[in-house]
Protein backbone atom coordinates (compact mmCIF):
# COMPACT_ATOMS: atom_id res chain seq x y z
CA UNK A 1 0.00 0.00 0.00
CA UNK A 2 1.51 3.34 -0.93
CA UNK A 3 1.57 5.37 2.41
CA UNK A 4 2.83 8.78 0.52
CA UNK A 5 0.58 11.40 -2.00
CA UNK A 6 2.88 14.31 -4.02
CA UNK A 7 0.96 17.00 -5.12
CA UNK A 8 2.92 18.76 -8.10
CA UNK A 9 2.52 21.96 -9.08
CA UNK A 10 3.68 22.33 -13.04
CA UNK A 11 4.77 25.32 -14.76
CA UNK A 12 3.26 23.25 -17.28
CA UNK A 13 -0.13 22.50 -19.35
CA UNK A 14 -1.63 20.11 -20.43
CA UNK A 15 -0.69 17.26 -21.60
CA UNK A 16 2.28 18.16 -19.73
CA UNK A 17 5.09 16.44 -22.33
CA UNK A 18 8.52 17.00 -20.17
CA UNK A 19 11.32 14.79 -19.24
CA UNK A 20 11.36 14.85 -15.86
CA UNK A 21 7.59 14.98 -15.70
CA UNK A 22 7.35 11.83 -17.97
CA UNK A 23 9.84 9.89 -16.91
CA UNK A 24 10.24 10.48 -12.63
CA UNK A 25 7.17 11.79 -11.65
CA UNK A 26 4.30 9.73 -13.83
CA UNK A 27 6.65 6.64 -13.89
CA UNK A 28 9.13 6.15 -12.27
CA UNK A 29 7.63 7.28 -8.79
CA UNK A 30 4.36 5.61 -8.95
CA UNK A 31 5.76 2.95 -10.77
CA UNK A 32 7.74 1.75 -7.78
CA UNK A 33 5.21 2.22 -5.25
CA UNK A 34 7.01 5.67 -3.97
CA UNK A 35 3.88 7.72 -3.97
CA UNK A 36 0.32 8.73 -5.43
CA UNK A 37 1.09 11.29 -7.53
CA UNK A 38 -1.17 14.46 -8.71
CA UNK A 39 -0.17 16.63 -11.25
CA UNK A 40 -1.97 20.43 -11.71
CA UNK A 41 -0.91 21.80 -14.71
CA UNK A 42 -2.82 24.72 -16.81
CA UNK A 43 -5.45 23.82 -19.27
CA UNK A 44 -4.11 23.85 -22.34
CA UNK A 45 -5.63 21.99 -24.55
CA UNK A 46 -7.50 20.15 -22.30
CA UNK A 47 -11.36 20.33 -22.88
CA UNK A 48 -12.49 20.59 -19.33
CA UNK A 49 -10.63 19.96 -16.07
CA UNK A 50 -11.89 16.76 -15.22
CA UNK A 51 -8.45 14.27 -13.79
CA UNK A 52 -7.09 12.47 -16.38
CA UNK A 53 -4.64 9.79 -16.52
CA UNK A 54 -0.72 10.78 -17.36
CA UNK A 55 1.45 7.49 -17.29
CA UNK A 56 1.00 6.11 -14.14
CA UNK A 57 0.18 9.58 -12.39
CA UNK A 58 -3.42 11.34 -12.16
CA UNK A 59 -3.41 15.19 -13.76
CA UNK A 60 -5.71 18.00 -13.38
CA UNK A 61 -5.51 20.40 -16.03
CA UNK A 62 -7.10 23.50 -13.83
CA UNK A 63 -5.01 26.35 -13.70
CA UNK A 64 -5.13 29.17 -16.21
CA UNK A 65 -2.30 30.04 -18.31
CA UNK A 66 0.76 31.77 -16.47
CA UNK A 67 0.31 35.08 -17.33
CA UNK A 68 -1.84 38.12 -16.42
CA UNK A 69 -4.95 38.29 -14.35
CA UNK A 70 -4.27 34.42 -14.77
CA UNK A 71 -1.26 34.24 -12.67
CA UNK A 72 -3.72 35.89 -9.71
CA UNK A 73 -6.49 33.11 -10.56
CA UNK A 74 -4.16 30.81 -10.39
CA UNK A 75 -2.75 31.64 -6.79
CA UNK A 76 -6.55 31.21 -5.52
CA UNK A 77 -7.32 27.65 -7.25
CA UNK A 78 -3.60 26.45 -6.09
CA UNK A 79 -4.50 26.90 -2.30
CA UNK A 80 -7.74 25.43 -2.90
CA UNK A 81 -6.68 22.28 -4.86
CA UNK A 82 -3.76 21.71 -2.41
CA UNK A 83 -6.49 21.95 0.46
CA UNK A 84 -8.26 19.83 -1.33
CA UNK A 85 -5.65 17.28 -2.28
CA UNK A 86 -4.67 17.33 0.81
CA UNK A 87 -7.92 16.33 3.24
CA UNK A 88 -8.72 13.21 0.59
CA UNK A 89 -5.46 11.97 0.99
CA UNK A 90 -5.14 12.10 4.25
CA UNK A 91 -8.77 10.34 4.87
CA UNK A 92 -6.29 7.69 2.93
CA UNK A 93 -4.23 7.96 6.01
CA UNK A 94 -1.36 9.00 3.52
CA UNK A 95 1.53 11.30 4.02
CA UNK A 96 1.30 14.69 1.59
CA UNK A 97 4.29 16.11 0.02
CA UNK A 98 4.08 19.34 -2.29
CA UNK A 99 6.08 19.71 -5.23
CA UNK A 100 6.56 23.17 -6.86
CA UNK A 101 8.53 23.31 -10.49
CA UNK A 102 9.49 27.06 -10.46
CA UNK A 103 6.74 28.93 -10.61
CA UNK A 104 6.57 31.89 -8.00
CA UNK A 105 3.05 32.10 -7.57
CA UNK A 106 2.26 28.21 -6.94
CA UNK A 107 5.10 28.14 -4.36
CA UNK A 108 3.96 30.95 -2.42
CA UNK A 109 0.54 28.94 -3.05
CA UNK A 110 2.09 25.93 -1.49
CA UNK A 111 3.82 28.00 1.83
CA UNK A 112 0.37 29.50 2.72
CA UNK A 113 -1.01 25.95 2.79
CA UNK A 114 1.94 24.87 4.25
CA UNK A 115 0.51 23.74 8.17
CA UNK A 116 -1.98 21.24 6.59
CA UNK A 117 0.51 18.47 5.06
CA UNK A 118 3.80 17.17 5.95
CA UNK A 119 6.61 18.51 3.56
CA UNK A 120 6.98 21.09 0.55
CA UNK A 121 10.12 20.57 -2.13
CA UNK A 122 10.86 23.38 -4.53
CA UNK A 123 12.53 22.51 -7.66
CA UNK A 124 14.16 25.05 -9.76
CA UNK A 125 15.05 23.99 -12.80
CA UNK A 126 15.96 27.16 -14.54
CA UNK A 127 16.57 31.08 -13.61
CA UNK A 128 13.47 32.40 -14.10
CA UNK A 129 14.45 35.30 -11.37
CA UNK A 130 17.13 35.87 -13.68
CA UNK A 131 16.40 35.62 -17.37
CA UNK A 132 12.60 35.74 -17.69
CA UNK A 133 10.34 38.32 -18.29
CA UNK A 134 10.92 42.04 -17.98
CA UNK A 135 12.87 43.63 -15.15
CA UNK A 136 9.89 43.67 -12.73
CA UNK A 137 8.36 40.12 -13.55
CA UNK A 138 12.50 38.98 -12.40
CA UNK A 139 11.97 41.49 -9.12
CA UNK A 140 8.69 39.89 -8.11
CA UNK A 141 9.55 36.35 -8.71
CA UNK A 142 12.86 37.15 -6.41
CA UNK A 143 10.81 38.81 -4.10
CA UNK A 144 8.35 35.78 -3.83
CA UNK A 145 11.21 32.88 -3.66
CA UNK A 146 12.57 34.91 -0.90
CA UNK A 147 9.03 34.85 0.85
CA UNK A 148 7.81 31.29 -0.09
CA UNK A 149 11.23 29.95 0.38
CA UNK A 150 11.23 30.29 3.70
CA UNK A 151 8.73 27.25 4.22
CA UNK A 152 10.45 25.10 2.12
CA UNK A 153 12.05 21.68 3.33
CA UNK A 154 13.87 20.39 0.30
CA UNK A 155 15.40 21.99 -2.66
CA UNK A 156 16.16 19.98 -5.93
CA UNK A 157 17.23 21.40 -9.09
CA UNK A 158 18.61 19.64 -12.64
CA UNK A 159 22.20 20.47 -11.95
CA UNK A 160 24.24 21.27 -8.91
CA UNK A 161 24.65 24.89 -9.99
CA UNK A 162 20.82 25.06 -10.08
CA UNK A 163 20.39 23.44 -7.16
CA UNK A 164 22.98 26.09 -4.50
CA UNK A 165 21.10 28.94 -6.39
CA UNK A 166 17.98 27.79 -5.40
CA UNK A 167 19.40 26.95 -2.47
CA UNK A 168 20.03 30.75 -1.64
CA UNK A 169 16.15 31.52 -1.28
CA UNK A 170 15.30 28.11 1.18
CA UNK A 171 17.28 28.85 4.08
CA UNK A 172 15.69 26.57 6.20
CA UNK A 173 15.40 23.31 4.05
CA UNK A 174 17.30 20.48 5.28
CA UNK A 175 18.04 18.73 2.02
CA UNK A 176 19.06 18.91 -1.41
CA UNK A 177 20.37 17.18 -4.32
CA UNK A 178 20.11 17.65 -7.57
CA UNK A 179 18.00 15.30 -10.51
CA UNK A 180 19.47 15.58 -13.73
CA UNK A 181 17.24 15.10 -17.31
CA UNK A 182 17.75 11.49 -17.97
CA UNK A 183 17.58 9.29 -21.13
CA UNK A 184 14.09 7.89 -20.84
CA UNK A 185 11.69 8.36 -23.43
CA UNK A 186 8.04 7.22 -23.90
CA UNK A 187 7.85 4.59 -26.08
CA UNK A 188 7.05 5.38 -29.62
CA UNK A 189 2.95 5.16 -30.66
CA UNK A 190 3.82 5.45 -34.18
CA UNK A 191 6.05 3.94 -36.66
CA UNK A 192 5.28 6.44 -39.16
CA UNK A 193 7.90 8.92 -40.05
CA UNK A 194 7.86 12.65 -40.80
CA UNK A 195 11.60 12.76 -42.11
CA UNK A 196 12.54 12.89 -45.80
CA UNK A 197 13.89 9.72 -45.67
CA UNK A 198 14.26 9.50 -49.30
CA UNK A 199 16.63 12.56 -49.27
CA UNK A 200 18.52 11.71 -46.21
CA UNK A 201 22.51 11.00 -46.83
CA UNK A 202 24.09 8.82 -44.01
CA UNK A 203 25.46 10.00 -41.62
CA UNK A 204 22.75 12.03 -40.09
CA UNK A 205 23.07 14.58 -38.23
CA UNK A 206 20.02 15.97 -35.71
CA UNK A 207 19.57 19.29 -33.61
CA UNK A 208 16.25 18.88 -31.79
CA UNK A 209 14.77 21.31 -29.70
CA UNK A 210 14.12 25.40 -29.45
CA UNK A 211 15.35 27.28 -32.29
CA UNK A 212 14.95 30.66 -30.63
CA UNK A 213 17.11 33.68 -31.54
CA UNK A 214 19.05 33.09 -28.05
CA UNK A 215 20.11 29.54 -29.36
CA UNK A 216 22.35 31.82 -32.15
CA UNK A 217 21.79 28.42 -34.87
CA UNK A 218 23.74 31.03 -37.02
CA UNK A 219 27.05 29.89 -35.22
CA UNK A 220 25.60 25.67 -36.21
CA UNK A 221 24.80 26.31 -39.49
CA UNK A 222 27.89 28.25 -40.42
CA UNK A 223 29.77 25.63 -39.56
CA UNK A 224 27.75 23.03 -41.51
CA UNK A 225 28.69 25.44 -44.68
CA UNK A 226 31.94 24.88 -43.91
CA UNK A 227 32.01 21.01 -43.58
CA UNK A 228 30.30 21.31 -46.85
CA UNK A 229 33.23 23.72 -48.50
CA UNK A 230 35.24 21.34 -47.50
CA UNK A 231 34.12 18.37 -49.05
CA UNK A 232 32.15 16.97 -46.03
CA UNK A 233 28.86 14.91 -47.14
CA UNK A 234 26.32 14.45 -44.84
CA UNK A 235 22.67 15.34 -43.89
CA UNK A 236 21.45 18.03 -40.83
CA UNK A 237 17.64 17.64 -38.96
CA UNK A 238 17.07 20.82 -37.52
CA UNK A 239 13.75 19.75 -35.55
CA UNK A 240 11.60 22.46 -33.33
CA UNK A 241 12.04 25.15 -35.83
CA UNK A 242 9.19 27.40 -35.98
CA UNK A 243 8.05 29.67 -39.46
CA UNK A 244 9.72 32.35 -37.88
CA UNK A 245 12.50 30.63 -36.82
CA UNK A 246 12.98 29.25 -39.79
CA UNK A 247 12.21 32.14 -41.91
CA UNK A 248 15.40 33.93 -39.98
CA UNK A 249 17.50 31.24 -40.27
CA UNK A 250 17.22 31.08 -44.62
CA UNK A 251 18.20 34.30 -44.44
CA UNK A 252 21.75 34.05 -43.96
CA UNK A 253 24.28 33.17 -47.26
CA UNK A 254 23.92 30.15 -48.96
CA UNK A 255 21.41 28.47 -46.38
CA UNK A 256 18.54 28.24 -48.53
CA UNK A 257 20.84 26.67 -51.43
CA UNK A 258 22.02 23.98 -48.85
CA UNK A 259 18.21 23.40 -48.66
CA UNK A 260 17.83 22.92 -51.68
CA UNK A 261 20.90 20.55 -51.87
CA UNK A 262 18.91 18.80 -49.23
CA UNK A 263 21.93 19.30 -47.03
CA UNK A 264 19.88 20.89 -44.29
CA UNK A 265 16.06 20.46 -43.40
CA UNK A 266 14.11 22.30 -41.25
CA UNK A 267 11.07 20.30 -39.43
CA UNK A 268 8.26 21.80 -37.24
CA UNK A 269 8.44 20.88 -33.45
CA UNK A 270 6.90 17.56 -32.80
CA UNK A 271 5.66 15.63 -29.52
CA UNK A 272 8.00 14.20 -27.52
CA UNK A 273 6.16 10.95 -28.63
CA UNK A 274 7.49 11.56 -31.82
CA UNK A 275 11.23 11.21 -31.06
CA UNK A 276 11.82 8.34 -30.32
CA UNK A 277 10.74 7.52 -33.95
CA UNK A 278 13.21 10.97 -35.81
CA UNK A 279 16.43 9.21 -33.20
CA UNK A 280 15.75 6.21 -34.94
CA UNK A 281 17.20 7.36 -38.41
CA UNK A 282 20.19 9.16 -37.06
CA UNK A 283 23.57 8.99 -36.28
CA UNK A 284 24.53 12.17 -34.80
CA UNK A 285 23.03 13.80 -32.02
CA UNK A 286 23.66 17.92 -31.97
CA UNK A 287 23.92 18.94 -28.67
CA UNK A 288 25.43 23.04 -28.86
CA UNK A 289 24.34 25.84 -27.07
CA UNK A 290 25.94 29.26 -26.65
CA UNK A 291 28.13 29.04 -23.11
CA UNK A 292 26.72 31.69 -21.30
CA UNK A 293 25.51 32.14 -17.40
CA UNK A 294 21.91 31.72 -18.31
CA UNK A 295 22.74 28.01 -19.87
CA UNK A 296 25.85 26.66 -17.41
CA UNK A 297 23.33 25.15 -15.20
CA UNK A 298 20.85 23.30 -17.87
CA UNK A 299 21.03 19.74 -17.52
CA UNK A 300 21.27 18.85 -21.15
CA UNK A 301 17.44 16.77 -21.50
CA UNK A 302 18.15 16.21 -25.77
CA UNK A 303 22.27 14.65 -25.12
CA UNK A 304 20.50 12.54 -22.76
CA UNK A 305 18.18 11.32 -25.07
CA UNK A 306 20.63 10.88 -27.82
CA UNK A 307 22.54 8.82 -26.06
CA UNK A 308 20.05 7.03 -24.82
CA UNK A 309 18.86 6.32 -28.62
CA UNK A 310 22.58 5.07 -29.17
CA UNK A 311 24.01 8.41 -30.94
CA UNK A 312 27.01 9.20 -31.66
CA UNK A 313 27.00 13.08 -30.05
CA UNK A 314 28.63 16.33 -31.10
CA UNK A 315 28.23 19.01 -27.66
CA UNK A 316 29.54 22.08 -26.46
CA UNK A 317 31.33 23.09 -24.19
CA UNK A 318 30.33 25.83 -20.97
CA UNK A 319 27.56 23.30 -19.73
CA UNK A 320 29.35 21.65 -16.57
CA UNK A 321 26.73 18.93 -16.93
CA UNK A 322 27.00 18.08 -20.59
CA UNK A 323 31.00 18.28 -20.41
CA UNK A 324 30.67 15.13 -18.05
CA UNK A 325 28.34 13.17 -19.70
CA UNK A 326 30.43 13.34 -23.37
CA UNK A 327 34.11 13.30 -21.63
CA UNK A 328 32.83 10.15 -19.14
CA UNK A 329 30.88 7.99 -21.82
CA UNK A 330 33.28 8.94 -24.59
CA UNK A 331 30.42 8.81 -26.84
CA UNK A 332 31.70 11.50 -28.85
CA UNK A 333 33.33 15.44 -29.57
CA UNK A 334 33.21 18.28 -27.45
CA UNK A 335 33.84 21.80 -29.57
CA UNK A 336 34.22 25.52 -28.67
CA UNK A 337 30.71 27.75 -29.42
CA UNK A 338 32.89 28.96 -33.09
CA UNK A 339 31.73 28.05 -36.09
CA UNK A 340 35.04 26.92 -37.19
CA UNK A 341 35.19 24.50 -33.62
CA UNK A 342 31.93 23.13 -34.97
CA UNK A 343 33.16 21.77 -38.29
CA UNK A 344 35.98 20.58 -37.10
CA UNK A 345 34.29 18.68 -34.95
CA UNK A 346 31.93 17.31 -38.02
CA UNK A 347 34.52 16.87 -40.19
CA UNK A 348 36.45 14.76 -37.40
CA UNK A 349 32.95 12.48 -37.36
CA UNK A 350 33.01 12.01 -41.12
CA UNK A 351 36.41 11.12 -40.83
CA UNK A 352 37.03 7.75 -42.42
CA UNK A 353 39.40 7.56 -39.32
CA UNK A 354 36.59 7.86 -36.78
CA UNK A 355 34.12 4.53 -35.85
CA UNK A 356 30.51 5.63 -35.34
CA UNK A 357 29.72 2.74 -34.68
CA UNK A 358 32.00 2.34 -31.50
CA UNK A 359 30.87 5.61 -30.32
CA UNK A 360 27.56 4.76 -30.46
CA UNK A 361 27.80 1.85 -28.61
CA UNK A 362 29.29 3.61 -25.56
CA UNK A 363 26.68 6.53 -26.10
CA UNK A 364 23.87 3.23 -25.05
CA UNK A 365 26.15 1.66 -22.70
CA UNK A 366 26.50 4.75 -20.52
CA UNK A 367 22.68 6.40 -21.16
CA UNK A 368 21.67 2.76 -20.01
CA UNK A 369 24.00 2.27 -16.87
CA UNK A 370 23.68 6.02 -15.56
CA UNK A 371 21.10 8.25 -17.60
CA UNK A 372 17.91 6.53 -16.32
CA UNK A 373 15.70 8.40 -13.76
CA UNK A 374 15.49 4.96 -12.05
CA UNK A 375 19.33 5.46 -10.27
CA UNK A 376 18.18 8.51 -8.62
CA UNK A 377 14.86 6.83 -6.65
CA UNK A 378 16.99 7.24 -3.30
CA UNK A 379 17.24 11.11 -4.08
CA UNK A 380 14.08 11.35 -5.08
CA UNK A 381 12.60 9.45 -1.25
CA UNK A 382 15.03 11.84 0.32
CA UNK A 383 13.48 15.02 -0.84
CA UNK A 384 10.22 13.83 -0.06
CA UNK A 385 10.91 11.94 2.96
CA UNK A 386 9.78 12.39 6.48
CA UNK A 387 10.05 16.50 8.53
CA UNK A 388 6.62 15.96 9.78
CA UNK A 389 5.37 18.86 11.81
């Protein structure tokens, strides 16, 4: 009988589609009889607000979307579902733990509540205070962490720089360690493809995720026209890019003739249901991002998942986390954020000289052996574990 209930408050809506949300909290957790989990997310595309089933966890798509008058709504239905939440499961006779994922508003939600359940974890898994927003959205969210922070009991975050910033507005919690975005993806419900497999080249080479002007793709795709200048053959997935994205992107030289060479292609985001299936037909997982203070602390979620898909990985260096993964599991190159570092690094894969085949085989040896959410259960009971008051 599962003695324990987590209530988690998302910065999310519905369906929810995340790594750590898919793969710890709706399986993993209830999966091995740690707790009942509850997941309140924002509508989204959710027709009504009924609970519906998420993996193995229950959701609630409630809340209205984070921004606004909504943000105010929101802080009113949070301490009422958490009151809720938190009398039915403990007619259960089960322990209640709240979860907050970043958002300012749900944790100072969660603090008010705070005297009716057991134990409230804050996880922060990016600088929202820091980077989000305008100037005064960053001041409030501060000046609510430093509030709400005070009733927290555990801090968690996706990488242990995350984690001691977070750290810095929970004074009084008694625990932390940090989760990092592991390997596990849902299995595929499709074996349909949307790539142009007909026009793919071997080896191929994927980017997925956010194509957003911060990413600078300009520094990737110069490089690409590089490898290609100098003889290099191959194909590039650039998956997640939007028609404005995209539309930037073409505009720089000689893009839209590599395009047309069906060098590089350009594919709207997709589910994360959908990856499994695009990993499948690729060699090369792209894992670069511009080494700045706002991304040192990411936990890279797509290297994870590339390795875990048994790819071969390119990745950049100025993320503390990815830097370990790539130099421990030699599954691949780490390059400087300069175009000419990036086709070096490309050319070095097409090298004749260089076995694919070997790196891939450590990139699914290593995602299987440490990149599963399933080796950090014991962190995971810790954060939630017993400060009754």
């Amino acid at each position: 009988m599962i003695d324990t209930a987590v209530i988690v408050l998302l910065d999310k809506a519905w369906p929810p589609e995340h790594s750590f949300v898919d793969g710890m909290l709706a399986s993993v957790v209830p999966q091995h009889q740690i707790a009942k989990v509850n997941l309140i997310v924002s509508k989204g595309t959710a027709e009504n607000a009924k609970p519906k089933k998420y993996f193995n966890a229950t959701c609630i798509p409630l809340l209205y979307e984070r921004r606004g008058v909504g943000r105010v709504i929101n802080f009113f239905l949070a301490v009422n579902t958490i009151t809720k939440l938190v009398k039915h499961h403990q007619k259960k006779k089960r322990k209640v733990v709240v979860w907050v994922r970043n958002e300012p508003i749900y944790l100072l939600s969660a603090a008010i509540t705070k005297g009716s359940y057991c134990k409230l974890v804050f996880q922060s898994s990016y600088p929202h205070e820091r980077y989000s927003g305008n100037h005064v959205m960053r001041f409030f969210a501060r000046f609510l962490y430093q509030i709400a922070g005070r009733n927290v009991d555990s801090v968690t975050g996706v990488s242990p720089a995350g984690t001691l910033r977070a750290q810095k507005y929970c004074p009084n919690a008694s625990y932390s360690h940090y989760i990092p975005l592991m390997s596990d993806l849902p299995v595929s419900n499709t074996n349909s493809s949307i790539l142009p497999l007909d026009e793919m080249k071997k080896p191929v080479f994927v980017y997925i995720g956010t194509h957003a002007a911060k990413r600078q793709q300009e520094v990737i795709l110069r490089g690409i026209k590089k490898v290609v200048q100098q003889g290099g053959e191959a194909t590039f997935l650039f998956v997640g890019a939007t028609d404005e994205d995209e539309e930037r992107l073409v505009k720089m030289s000689q893009v839209q003739q590599l395009i047309k060479d069906k060098v590089i292609h350009f594919i709207r985001p997709v589910s994360r249901l959908a990856i499994p299936n695009i990993l499948s037909h690729c060699d090369v997982g792209l894992s670069l991002v511009p080494p700045n203070d706002e991304n040192y602390e990411m936990s890279p979620t797509k290297l994870a998942e590339y390795m875990g898909a048994g790819l071969a990985v390119l990745a950049s260096n100025g993320v503390a986390l990815q830097e370990k993964f790539v130099s421990d599991s030699n599954s691949g190159y780490l390059v400087d954020w300069h175009e000419d570092s990036i086709a070096n690094g490309i050319l070095s894969l097409l090298s004749p000289n260089t076995s694919l085949t070997e790196f891939k085989e450590s990139s699914k040896y290593y995602a299987e052996n440490f990149l599963k959410y399933e080796f950090f259960i014991e962190q995971f009971k810790a954060l939630i574990s017993n400060n009754e008051r």
